[in-house]
Each structure stands twice: as C-alpha cells, then as structure tokens.
C-alpha atoms as a PDB file:
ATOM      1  CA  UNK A   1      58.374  52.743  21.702  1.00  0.00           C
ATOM      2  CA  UNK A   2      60.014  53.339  18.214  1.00  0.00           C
ATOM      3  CA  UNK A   3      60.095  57.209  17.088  1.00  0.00           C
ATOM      4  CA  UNK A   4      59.044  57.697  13.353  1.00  0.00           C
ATOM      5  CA  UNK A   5      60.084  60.913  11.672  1.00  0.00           C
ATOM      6  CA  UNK A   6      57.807  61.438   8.482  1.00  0.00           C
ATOM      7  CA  UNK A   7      59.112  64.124   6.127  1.00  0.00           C
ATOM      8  CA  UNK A   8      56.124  65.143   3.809  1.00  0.00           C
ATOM      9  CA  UNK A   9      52.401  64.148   5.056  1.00  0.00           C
ATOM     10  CA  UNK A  10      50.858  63.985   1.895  1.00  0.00           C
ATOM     11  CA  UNK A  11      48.773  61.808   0.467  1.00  0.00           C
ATOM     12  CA  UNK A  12      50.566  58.344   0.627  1.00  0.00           C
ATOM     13  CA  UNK A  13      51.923  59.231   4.710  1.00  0.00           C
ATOM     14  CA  UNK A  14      48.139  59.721   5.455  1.00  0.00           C
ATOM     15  CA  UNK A  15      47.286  56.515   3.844  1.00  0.00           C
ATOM     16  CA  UNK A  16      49.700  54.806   5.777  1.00  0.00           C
ATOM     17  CA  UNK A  17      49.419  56.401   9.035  1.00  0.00           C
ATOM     18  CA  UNK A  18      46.551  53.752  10.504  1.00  0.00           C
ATOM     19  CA  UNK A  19      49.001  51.211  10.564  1.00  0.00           C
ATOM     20  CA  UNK A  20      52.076  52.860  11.108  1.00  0.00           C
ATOM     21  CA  UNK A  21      50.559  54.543  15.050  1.00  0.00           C
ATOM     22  CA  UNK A  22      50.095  50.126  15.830  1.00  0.00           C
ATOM     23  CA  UNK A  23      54.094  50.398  15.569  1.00  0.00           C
ATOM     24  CA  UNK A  24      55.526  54.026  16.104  1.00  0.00           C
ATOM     25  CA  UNK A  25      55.157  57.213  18.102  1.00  0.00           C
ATOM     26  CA  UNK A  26      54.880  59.826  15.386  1.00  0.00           C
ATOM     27  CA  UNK A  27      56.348  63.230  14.544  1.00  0.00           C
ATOM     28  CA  UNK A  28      55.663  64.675  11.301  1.00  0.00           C
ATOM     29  CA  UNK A  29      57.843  67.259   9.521  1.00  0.00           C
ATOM     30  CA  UNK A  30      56.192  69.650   6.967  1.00  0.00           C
ATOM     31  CA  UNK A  31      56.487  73.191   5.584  1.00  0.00           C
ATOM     32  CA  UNK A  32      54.892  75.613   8.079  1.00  0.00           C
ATOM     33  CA  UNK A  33      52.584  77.056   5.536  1.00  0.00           C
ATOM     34  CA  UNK A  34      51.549  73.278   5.053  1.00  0.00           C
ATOM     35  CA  UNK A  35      50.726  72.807   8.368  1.00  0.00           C
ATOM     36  CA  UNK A  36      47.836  75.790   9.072  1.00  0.00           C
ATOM     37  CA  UNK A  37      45.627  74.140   6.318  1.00  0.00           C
ATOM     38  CA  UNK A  38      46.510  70.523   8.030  1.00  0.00           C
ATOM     39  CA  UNK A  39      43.735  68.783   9.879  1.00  0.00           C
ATOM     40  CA  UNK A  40      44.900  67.692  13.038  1.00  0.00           C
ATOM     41  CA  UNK A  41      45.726  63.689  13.116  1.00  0.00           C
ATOM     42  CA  UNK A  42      45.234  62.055  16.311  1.00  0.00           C
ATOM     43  CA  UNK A  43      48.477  60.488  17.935  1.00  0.00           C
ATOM     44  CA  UNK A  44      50.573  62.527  15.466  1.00  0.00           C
ATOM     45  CA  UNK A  45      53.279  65.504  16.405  1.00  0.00           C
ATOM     46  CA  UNK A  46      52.877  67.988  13.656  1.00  0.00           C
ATOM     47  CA  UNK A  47      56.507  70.050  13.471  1.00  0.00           C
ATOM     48  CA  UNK A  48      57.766  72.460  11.122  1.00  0.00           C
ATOM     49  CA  UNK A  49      60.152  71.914   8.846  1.00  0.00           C
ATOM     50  CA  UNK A  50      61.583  72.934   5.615  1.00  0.00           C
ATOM     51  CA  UNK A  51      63.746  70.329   3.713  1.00  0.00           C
ATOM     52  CA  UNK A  52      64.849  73.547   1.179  1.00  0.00           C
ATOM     53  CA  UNK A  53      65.925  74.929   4.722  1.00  0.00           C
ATOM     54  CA  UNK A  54      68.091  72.983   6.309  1.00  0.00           C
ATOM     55  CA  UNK A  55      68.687  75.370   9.261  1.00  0.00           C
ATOM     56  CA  UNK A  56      65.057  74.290  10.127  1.00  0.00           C
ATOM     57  CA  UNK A  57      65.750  70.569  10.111  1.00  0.00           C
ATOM     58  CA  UNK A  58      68.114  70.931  12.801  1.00  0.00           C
ATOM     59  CA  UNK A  59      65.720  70.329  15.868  1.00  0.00           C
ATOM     60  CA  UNK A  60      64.983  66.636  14.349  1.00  0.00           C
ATOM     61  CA  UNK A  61      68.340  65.192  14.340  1.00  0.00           C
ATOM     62  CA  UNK A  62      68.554  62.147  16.575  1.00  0.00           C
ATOM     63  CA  UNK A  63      65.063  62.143  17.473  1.00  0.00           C
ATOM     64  CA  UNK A  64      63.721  58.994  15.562  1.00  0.00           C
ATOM     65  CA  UNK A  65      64.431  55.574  15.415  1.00  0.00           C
ATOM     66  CA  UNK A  66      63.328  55.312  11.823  1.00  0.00           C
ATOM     67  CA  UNK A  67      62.314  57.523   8.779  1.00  0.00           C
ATOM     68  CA  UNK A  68      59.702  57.769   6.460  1.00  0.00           C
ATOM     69  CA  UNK A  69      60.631  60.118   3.564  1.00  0.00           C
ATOM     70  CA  UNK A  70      57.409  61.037   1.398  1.00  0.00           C
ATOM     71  CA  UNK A  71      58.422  64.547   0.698  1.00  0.00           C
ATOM     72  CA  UNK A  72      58.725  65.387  -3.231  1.00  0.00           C
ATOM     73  CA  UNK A  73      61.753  66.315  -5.062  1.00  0.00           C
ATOM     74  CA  UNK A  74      62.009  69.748  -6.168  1.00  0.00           C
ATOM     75  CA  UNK A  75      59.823  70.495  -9.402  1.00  0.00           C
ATOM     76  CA  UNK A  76      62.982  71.496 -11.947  1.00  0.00           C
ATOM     77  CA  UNK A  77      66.434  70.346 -11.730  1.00  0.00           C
ATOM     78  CA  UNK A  78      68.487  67.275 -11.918  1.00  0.00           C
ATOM     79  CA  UNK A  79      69.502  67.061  -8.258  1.00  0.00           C
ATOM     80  CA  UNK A  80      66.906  66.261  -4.753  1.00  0.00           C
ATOM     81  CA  UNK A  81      68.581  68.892  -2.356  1.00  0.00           C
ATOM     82  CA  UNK A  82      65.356  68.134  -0.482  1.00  0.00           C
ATOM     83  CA  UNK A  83      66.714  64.413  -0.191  1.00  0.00           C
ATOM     84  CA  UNK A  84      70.394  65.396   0.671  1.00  0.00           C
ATOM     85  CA  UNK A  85      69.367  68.153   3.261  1.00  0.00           C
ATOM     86  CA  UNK A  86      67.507  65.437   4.907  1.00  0.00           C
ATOM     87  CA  UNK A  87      70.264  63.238   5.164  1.00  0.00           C
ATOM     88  CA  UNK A  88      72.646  65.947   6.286  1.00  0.00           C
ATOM     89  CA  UNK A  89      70.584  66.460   9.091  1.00  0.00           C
ATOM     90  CA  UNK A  90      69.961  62.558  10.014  1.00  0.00           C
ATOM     91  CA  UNK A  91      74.131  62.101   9.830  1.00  0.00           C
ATOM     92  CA  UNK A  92      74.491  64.504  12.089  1.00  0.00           C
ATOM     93  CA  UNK A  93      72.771  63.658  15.471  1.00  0.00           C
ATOM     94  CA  UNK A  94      73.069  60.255  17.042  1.00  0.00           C
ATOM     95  CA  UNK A  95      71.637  58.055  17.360  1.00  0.00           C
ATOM     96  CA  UNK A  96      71.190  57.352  13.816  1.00  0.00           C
ATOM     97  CA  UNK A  97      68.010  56.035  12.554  1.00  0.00           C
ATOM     98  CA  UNK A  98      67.833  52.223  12.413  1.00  0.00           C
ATOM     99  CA  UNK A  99      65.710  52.335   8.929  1.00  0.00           C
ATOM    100  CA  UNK A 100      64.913  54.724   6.295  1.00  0.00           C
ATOM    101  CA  UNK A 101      62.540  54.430   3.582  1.00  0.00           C
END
C-alpha cells in the first residue's frame, strides 16, 4: 500500500482523512505540543515533528510514497522555511515521493 506523509493535521487534513485511509497508510507529522491535545484517529500514525526544526524531520525522509503538506507558513516574514525544511528533508532520502500536494 501507498505511504502518505501529512505535515500539519489541522482542520482541512482531518476533513480529508475519510477518504484518503480508502487509498493510503497514514503517518502524520505535527509539533509535539500539538499532538498531547490530539484525539487519537483510527488508522493514523501520529509522529512528531517540527517543520521550524529540521533536525526533527529527519526520521521521515524516504518513508512515503506521497505528501500531503497542510502545515501553515510562518505568521511574519516573506519566506515559508516551514515549506523549504520540508523539502530539504524529502530530497534527501530515497525514494522520493511520487506526488506532493
């Protein structure tokens, strides 16, 4: 089965999630503050993760077959270094993922 990596389970992730376990075996990177007021979701790995940290993004490189990037950009500023972190991290484990939205 196809690996999803979801950074950011907010809102729109959770909305799409009902479809998205028909398709994908699911892990889903958040802050680890974020994830102690988290309800559990059923046929979802909850991971910690910091996308302002990219020393904690390590572990996910070349684990999923396609991404799911819901995290928001940093509140000030004119750059995402959420977004390039990310990307660092997916460039530098193969496989690479097949899709990334």
């Amino acid at each position: 089965m196809k690996t999803l990596l979801i950074a950011g389970l907010g809102d729109i992730a959770s909305r799409a999630l009902p479809q998205l376990l028909h398709h994908f075996e699911i892990i889903a990177l958040l802050r680890p503050e974020r994830i102690a007021g988290l309800a559990s979701r059923a046929g979802v790995a909850i991971e910690p993760g910091d996308l302002d940290q990219p020393h904690s993004l390590e572990r996910f490189a070349g684990r999923a077959s396609h991404v799911l990037h819901a995290a928001p950009p940093p509140p000030s500023g004119t750059t995402d270094p959420r977004t390039a972190n990310l990307l660092a991290m997916l460039a530098s484990g193969p496989p690479l993922p097949q899709r990334l939205v």
